[in-house]
N, C-alpha and C. Protein backbone atom coordinates (compact mmCIF):
# COMPACT_ATOMS: atom_id res chain seq x y z
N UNK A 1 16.75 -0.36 4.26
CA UNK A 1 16.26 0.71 3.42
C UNK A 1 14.98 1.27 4.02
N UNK A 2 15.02 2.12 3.69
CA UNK A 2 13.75 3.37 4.04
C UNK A 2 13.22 3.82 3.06
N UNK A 3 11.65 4.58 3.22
CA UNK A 3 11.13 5.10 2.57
C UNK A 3 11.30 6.77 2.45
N UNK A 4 11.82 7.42 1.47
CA UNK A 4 11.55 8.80 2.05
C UNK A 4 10.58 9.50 2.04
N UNK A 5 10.79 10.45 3.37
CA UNK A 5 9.47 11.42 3.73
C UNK A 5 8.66 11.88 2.69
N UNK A 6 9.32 11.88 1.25
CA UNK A 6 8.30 12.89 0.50
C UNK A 6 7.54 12.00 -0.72
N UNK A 7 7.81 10.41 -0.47
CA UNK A 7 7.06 9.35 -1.07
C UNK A 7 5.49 9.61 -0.81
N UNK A 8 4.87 9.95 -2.25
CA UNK A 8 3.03 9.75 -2.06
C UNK A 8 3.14 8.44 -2.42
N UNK A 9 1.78 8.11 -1.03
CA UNK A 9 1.30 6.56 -1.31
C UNK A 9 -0.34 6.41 -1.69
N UNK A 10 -1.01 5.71 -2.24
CA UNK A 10 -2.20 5.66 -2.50
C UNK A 10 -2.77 5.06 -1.25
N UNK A 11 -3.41 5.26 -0.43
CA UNK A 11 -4.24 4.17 0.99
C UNK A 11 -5.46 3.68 0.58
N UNK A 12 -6.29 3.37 1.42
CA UNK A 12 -7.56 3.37 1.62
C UNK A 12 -7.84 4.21 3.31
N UNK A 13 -9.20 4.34 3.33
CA UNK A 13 -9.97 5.19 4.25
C UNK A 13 -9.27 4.00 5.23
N UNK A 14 -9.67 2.94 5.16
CA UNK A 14 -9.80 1.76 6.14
C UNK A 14 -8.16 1.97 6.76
N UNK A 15 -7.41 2.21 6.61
CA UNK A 15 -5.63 2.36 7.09
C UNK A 15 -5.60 3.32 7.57
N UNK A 16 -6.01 5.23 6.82
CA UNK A 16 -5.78 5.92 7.42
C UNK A 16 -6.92 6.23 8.60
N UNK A 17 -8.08 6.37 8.48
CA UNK A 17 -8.98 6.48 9.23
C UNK A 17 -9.32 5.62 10.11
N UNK A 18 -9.69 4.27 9.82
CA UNK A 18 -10.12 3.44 10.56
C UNK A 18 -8.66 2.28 11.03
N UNK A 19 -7.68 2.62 11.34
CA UNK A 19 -6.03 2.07 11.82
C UNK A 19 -6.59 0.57 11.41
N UNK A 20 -7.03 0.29 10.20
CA UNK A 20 -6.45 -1.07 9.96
C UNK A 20 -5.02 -1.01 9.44
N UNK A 21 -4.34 -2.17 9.84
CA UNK A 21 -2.83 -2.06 8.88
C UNK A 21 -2.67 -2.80 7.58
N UNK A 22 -1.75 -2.17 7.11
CA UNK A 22 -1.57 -2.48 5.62
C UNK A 22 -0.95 -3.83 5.31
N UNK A 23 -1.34 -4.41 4.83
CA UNK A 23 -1.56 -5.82 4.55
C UNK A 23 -1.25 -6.19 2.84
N UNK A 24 -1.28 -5.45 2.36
CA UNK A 24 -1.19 -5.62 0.42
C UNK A 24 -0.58 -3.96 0.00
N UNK A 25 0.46 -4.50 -1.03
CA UNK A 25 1.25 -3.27 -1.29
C UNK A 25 1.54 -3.46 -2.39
N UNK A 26 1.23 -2.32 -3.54
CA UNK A 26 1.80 -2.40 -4.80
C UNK A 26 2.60 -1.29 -5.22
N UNK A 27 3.92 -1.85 -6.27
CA UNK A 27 4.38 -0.63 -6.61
C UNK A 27 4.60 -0.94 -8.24
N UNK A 28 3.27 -1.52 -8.82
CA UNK A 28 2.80 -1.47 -9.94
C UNK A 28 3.27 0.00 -10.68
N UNK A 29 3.40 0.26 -12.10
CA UNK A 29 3.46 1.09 -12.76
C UNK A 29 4.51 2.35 -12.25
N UNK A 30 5.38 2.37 -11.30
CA UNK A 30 5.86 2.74 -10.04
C UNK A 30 5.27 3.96 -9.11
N UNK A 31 4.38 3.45 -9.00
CA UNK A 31 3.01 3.91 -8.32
C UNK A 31 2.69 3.46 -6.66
N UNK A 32 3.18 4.15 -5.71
CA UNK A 32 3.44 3.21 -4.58
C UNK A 32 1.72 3.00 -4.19
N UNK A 33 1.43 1.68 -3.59
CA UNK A 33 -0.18 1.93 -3.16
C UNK A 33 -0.03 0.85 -1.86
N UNK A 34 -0.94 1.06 -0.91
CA UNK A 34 -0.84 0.37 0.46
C UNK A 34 -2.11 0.02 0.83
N UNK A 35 -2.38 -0.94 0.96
CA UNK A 35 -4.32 -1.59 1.23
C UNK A 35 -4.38 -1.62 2.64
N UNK A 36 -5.04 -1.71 3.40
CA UNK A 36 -5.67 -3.03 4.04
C UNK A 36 -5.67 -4.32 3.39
N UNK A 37 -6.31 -4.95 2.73
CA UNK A 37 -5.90 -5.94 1.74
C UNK A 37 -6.37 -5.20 0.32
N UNK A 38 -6.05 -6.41 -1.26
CA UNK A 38 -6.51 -5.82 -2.22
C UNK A 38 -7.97 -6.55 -2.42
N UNK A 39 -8.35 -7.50 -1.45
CA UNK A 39 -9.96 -7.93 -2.08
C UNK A 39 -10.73 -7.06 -1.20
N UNK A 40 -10.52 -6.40 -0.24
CA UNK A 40 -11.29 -5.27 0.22
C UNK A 40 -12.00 -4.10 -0.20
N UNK A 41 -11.37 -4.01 -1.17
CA UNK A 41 -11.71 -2.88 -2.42
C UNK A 41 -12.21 -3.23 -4.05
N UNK A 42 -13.19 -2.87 -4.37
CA UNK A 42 -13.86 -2.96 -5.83
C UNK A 42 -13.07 -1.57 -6.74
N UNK A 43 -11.57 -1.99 -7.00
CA UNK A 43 -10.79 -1.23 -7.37
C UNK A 43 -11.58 -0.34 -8.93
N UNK A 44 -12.19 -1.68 -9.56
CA UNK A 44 -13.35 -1.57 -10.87
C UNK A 44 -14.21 -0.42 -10.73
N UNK A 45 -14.48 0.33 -9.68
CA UNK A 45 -15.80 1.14 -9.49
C UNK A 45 -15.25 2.11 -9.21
N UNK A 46 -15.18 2.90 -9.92
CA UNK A 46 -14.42 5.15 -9.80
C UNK A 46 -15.44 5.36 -9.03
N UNK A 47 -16.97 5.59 -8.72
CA UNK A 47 -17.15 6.16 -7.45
C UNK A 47 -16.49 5.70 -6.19
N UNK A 48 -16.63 4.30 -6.26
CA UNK A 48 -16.07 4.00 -4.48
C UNK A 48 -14.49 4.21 -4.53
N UNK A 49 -13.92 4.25 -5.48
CA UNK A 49 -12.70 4.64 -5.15
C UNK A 49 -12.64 6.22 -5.27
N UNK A 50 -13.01 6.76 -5.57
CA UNK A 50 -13.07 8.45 -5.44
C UNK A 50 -13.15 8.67 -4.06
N UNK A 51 -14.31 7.62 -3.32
CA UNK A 51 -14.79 8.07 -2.06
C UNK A 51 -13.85 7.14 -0.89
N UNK A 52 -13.50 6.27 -1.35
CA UNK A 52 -12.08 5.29 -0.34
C UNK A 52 -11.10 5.63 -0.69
N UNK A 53 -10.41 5.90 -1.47
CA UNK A 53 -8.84 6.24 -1.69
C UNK A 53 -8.48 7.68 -1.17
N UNK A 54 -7.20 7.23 -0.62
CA UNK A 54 -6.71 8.83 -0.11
C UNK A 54 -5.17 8.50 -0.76
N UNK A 55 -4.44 9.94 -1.32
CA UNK A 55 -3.01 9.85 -1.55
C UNK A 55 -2.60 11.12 -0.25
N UNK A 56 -1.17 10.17 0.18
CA UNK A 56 -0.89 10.55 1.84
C UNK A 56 0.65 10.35 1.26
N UNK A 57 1.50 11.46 2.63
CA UNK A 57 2.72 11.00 2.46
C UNK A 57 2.67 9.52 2.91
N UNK A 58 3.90 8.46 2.17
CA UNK A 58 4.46 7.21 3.06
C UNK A 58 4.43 7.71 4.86
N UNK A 59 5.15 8.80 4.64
CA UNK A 59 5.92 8.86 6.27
C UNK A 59 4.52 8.93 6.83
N UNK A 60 3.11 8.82 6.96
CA UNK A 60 2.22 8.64 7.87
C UNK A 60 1.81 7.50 7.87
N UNK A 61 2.12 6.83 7.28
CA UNK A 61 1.66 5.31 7.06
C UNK A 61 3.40 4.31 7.81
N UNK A 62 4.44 4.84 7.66
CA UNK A 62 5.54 4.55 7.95
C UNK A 62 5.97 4.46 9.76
N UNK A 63 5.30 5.99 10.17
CA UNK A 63 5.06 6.19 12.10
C UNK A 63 4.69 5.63 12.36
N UNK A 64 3.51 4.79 11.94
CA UNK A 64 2.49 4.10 12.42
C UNK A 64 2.51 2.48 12.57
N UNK A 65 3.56 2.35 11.60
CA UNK A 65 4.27 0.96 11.63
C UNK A 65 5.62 0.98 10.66
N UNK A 66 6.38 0.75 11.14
CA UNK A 66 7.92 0.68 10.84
C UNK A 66 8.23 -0.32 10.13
N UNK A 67 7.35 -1.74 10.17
CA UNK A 67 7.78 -2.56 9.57
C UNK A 67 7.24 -2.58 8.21
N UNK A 68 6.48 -1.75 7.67
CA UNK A 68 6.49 -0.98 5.98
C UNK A 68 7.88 -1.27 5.42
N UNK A 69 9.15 -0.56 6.23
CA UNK A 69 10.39 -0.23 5.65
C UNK A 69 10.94 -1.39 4.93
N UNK A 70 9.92 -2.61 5.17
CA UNK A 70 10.80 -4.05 4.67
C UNK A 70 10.46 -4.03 3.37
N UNK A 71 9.62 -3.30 3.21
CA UNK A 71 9.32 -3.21 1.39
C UNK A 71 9.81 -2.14 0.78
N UNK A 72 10.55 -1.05 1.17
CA UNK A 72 11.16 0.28 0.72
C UNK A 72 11.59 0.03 -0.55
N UNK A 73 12.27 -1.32 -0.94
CA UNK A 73 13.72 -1.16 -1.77
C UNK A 73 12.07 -2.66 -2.78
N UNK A 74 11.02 -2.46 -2.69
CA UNK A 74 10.31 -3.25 -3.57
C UNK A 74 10.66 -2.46 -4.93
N UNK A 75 10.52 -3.24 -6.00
CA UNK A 75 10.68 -2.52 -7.67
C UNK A 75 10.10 -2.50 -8.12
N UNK A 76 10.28 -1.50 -9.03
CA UNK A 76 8.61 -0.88 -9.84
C UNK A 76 8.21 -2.69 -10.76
N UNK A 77 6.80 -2.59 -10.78
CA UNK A 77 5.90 -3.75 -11.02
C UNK A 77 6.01 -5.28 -10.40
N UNK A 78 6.44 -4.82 -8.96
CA UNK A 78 6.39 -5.79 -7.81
C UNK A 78 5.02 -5.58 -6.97
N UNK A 79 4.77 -6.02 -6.13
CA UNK A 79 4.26 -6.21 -4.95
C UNK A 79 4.00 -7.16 -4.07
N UNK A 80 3.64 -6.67 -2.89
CA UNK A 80 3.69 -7.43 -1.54
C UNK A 80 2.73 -7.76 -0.69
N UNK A 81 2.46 -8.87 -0.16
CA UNK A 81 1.40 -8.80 0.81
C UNK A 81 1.60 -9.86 2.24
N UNK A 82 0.98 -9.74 3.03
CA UNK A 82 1.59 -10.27 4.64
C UNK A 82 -0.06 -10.99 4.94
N UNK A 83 0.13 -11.28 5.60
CA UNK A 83 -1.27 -11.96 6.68
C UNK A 83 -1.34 -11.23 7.77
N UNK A 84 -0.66 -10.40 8.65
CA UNK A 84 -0.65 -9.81 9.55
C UNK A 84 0.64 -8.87 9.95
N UNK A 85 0.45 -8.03 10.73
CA UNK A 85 1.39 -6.86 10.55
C UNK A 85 2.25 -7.56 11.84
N UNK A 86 4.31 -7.25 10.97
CA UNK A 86 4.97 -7.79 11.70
C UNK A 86 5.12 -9.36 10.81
N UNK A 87 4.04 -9.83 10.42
CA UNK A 87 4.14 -11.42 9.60
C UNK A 87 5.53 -10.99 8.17
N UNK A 88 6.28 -11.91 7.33
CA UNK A 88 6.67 -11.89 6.45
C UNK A 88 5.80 -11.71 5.40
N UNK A 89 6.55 -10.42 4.70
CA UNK A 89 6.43 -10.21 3.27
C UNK A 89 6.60 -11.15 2.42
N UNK A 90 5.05 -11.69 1.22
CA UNK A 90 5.68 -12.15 0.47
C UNK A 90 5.31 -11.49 -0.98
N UNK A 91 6.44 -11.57 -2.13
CA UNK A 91 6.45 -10.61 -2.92
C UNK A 91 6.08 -11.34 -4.53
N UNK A 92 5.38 -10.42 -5.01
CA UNK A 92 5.02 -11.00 -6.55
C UNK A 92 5.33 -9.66 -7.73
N UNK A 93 4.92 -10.50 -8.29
CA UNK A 93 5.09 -9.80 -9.68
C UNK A 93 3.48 -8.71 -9.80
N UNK A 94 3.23 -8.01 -10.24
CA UNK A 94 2.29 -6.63 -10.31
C UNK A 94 2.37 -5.94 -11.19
N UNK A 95 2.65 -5.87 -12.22
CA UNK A 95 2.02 -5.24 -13.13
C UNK A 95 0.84 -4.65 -13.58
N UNK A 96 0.94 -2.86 -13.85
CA UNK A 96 -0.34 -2.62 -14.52
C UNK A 96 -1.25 -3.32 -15.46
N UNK A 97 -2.30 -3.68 -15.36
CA UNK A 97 -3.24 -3.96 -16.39
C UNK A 97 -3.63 -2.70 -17.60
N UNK A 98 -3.11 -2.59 -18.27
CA UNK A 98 -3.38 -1.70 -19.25
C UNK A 98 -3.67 -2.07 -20.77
């Protein structure tokens, strides 16, 4: 499975700007989102996330590493996270906090 081209993903600066790879993936609330990791970010604080978060197509985050596609077919209030890009996905439960 694949992601399609016209999937918005939530990033951080640190993935698109600075080519760290994505390492933590949620598709909480079915909301796709792609980290660097999730303790990297003080998700709690609307300024720094105003000023770190970018929403991007998937497909630029997808060119850049292919092995994303292993999470395509993840379900809404799952997510995923690896130790290193290329390492196995492993997948949890994610649910919004609301």
């Amino acid at each position: 499975m694949t992601f399609p081209d016209n999937v918005g993903v939530m990033t951080c600066r640190c993935v698109m700007e600075r080519g760290k790879p994505v390492l933590f993936v949620s598709h909480a609330g079915g909301d796709w989102q792609m980290y660097c990791h999730d303790q990297s970010h003080d998700f709690n604080d609307e300024a720094a996330l105003k000023k770190e978060i970018l929403l991007v197509h998937a497909a630029h985050l997808i060119a850049r590493d292919q092995s994303l596609n292993a999470i395509a077919d993840l379900p809404v209030d799952m997510g995923a996270e690896r130790l290193a890009p290329g390492a196995e996905w492993s997948r949890f439960e994610d649910k919004d906090d609301d």
